[in-house]
C-alpha atoms as a PDB file:
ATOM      1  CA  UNK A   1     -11.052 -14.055  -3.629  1.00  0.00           C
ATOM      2  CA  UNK A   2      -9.903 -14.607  -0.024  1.00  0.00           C
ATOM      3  CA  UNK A   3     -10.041 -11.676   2.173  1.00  0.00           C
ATOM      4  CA  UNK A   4      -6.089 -12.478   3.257  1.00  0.00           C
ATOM      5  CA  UNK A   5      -5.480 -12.270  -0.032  1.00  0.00           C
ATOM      6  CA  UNK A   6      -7.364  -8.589  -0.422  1.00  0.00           C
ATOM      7  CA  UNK A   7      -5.881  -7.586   2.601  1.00  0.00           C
ATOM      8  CA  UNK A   8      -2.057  -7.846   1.226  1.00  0.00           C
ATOM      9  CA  UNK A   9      -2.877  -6.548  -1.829  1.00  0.00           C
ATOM     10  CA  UNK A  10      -4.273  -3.453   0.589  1.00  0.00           C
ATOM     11  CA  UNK A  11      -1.284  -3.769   2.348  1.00  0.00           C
ATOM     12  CA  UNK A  12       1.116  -3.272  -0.593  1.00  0.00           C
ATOM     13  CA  UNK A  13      -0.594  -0.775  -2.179  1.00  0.00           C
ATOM     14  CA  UNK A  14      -1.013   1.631   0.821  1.00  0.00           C
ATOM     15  CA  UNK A  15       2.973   0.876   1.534  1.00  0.00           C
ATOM     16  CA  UNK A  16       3.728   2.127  -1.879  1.00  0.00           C
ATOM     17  CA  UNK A  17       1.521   5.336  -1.319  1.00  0.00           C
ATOM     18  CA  UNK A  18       2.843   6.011   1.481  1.00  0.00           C
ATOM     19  CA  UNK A  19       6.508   5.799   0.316  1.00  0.00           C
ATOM     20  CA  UNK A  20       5.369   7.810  -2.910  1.00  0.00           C
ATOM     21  CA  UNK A  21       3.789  10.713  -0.687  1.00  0.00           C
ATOM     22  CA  UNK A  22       6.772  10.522   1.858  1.00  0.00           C
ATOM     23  CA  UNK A  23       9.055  11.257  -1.228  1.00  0.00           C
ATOM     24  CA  UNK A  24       6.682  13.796  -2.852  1.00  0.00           C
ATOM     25  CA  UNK A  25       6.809  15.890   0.621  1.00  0.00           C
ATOM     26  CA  UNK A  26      10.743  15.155   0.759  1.00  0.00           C
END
C-alpha cells in the first residue's frame, strides 16, 4: 500500500474525529 494512499486515509479519518469531537463539545 502506498504511503499517499495511507496518508489520505489518515487524513479522512482524523477530519471525521475531529468534526465528531467538535460536535460532542458543541
Amino acid at each position: 500500500m502506498p504511503l499517499f494512499f495511507l496518508r489520505v486515509i489518515h487524513e479522512l479519518v482524523f477530519e471525521k474525529l475531529t468534526v465528531q469531537t467538535m460536535h460532542s463539545f458543541n
